[in-house]
N, C-alpha and C. Protein backbone atom coordinates (compact mmCIF):
# COMPACT_ATOMS: atom_id res chain seq x y z
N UNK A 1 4.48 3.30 -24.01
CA UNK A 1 4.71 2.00 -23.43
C UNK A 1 5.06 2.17 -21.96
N UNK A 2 4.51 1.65 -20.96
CA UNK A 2 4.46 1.53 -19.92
C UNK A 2 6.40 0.46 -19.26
N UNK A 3 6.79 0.98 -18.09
CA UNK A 3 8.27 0.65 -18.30
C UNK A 3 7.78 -0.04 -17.21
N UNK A 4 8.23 -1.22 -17.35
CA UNK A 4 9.01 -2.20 -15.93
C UNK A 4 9.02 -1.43 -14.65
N UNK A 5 8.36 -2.34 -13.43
CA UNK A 5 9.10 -1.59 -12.11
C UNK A 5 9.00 -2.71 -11.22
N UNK A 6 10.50 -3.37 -10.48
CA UNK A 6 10.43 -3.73 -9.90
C UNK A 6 10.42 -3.97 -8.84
N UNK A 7 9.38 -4.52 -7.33
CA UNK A 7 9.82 -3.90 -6.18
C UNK A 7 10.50 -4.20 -5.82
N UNK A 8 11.08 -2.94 -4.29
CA UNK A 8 12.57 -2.71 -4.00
C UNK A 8 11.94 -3.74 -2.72
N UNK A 9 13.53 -4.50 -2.40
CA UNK A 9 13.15 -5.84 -1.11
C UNK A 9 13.05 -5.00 0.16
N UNK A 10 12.11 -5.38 1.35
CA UNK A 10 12.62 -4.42 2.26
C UNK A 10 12.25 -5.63 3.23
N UNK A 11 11.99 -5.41 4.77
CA UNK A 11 11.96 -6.11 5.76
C UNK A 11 10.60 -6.67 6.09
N UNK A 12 9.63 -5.89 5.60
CA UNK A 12 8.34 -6.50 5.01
C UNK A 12 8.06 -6.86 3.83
N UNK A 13 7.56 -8.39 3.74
CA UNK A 13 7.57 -9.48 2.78
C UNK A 13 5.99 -9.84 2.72
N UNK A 14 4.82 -9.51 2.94
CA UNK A 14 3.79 -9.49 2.87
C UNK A 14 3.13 -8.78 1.94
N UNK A 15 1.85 -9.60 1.22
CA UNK A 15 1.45 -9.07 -0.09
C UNK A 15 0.85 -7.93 -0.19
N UNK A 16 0.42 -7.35 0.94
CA UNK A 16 -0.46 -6.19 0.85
C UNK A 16 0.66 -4.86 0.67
N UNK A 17 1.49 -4.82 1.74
CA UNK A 17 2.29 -3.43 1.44
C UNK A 17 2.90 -4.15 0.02
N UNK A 18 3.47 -5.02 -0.21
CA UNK A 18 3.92 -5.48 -2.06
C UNK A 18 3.08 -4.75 -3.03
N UNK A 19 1.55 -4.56 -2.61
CA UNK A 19 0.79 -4.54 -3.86
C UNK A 19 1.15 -2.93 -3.65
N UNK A 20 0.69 -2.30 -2.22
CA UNK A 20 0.68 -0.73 -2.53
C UNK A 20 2.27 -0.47 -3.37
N UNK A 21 3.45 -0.93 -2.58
CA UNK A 21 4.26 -0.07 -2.97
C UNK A 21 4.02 -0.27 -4.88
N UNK A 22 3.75 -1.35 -5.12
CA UNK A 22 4.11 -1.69 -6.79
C UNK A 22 3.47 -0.51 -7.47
N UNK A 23 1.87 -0.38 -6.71
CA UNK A 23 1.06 0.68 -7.40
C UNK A 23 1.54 2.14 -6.95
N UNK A 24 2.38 2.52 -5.85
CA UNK A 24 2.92 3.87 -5.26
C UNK A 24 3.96 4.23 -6.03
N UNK A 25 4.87 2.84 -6.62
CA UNK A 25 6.25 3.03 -7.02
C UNK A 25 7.24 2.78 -5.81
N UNK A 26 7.08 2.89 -5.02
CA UNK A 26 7.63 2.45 -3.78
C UNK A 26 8.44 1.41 -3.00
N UNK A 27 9.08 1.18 -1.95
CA UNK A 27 9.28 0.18 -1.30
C UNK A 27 8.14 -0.24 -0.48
N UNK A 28 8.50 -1.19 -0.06
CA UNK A 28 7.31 -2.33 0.53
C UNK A 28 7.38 -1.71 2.05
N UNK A 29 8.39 -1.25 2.41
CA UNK A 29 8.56 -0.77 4.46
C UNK A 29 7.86 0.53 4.26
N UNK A 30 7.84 1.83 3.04
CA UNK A 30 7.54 2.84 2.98
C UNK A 30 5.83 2.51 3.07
N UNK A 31 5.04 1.67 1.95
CA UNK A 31 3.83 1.01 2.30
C UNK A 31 3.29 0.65 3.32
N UNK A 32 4.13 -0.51 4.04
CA UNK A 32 3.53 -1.01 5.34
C UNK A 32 3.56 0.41 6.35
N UNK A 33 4.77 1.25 6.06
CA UNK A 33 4.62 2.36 7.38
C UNK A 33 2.85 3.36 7.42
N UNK A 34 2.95 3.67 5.63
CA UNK A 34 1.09 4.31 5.42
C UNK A 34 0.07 3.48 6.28
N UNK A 35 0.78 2.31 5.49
CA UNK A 35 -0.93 1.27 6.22
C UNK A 35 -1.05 1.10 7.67
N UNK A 36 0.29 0.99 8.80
CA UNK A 36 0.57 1.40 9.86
C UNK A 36 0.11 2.73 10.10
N UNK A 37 0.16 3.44 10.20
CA UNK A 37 -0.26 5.02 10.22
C UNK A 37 -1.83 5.19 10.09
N UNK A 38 -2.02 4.79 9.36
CA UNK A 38 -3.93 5.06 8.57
C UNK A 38 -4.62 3.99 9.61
N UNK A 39 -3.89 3.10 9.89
CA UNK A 39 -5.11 1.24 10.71
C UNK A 39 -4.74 2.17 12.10
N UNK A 40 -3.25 2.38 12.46
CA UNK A 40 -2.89 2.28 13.96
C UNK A 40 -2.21 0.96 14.48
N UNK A 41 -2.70 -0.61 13.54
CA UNK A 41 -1.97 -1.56 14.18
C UNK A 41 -0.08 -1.54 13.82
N UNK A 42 0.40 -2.12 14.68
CA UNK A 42 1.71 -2.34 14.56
C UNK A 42 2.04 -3.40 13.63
N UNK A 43 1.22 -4.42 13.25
CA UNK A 43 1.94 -5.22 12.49
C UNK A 43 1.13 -5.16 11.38
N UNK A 44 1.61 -5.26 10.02
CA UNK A 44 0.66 -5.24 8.46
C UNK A 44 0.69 -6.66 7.93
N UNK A 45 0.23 -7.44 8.22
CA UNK A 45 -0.12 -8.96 8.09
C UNK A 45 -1.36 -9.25 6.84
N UNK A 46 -2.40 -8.52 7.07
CA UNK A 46 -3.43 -8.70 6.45
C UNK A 46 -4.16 -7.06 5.90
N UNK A 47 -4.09 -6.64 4.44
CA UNK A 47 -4.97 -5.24 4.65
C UNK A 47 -5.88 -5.58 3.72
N UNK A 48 -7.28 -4.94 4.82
CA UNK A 48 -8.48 -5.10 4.12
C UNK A 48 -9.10 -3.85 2.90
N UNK A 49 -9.98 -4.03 2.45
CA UNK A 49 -10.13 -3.14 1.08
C UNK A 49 -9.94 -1.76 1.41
N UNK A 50 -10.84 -1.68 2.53
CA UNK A 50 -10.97 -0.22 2.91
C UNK A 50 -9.70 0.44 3.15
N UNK A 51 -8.65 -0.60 3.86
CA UNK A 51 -7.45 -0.02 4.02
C UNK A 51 -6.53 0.66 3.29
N UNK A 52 -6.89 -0.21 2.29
CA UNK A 52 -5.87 -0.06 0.84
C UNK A 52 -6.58 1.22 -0.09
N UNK A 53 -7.47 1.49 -0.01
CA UNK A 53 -8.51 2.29 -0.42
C UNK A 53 -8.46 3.90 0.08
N UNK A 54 -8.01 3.72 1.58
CA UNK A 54 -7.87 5.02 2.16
C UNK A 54 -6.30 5.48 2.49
N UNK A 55 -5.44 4.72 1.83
CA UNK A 55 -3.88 4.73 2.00
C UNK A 55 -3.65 5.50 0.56
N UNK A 56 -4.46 5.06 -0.34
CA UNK A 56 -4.18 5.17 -1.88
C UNK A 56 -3.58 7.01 -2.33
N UNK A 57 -4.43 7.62 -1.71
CA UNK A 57 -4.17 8.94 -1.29
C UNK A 57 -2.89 9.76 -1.18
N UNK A 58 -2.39 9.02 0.31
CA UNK A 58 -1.25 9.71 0.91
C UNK A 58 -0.21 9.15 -0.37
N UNK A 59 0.06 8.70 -1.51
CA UNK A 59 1.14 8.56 -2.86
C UNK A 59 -0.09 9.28 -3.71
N UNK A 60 -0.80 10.11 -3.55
CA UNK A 60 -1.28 10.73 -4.49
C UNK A 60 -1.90 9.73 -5.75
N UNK A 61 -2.85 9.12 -5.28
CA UNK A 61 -3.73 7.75 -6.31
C UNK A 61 -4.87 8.03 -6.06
N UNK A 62 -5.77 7.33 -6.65
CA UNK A 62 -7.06 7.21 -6.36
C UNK A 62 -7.71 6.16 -6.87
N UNK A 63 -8.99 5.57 -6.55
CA UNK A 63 -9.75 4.87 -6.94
C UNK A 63 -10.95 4.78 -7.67
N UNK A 64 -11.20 4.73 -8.76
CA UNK A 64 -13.29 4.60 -8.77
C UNK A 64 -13.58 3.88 -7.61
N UNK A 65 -13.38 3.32 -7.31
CA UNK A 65 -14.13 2.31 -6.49
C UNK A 65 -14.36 3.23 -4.99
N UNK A 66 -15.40 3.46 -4.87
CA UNK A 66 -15.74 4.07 -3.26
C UNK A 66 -15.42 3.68 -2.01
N UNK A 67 -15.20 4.18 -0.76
CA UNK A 67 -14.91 3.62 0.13
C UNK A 67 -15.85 3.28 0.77
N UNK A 68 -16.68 2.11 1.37
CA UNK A 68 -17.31 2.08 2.04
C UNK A 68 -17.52 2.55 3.59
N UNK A 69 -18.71 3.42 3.57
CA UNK A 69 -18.91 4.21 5.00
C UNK A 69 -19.34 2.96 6.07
């Protein structure tokens, strides 16, 4: 049986680092900092597939789904 995890609150409140950390196990600031790091932009407002796709990695995940070149 798969256990409960709920995310931890942090200073970013936006759904995209929400979704990584939920799937990393993570906090949501530890997320937005990957997706910061991997884009280069300063603010994580919006992440697109590819983003989330090539972040998945650095928490040791992966996808079927390919990244588009």
């Amino acid at each position: 049986m798969q256990e409960n995890f709920t995310i931890p609150t942090g200073s970013n409140s936006y759904c995209g680092p929400a979704a990584l950390a939920y799937l990393s196990r993570t906090d949501p600031d530890t997320a937005a900092r990957a997706l910061r790091m991997r884009s280069g932009r300063t603010n994580i407002t919006g992440v697109p597939n590819w983003l989330m796709l090539a972040v998945l990695p650095t928490f040791g995940l992966r996808s079927k789904r390919e990244m588009p070149e």
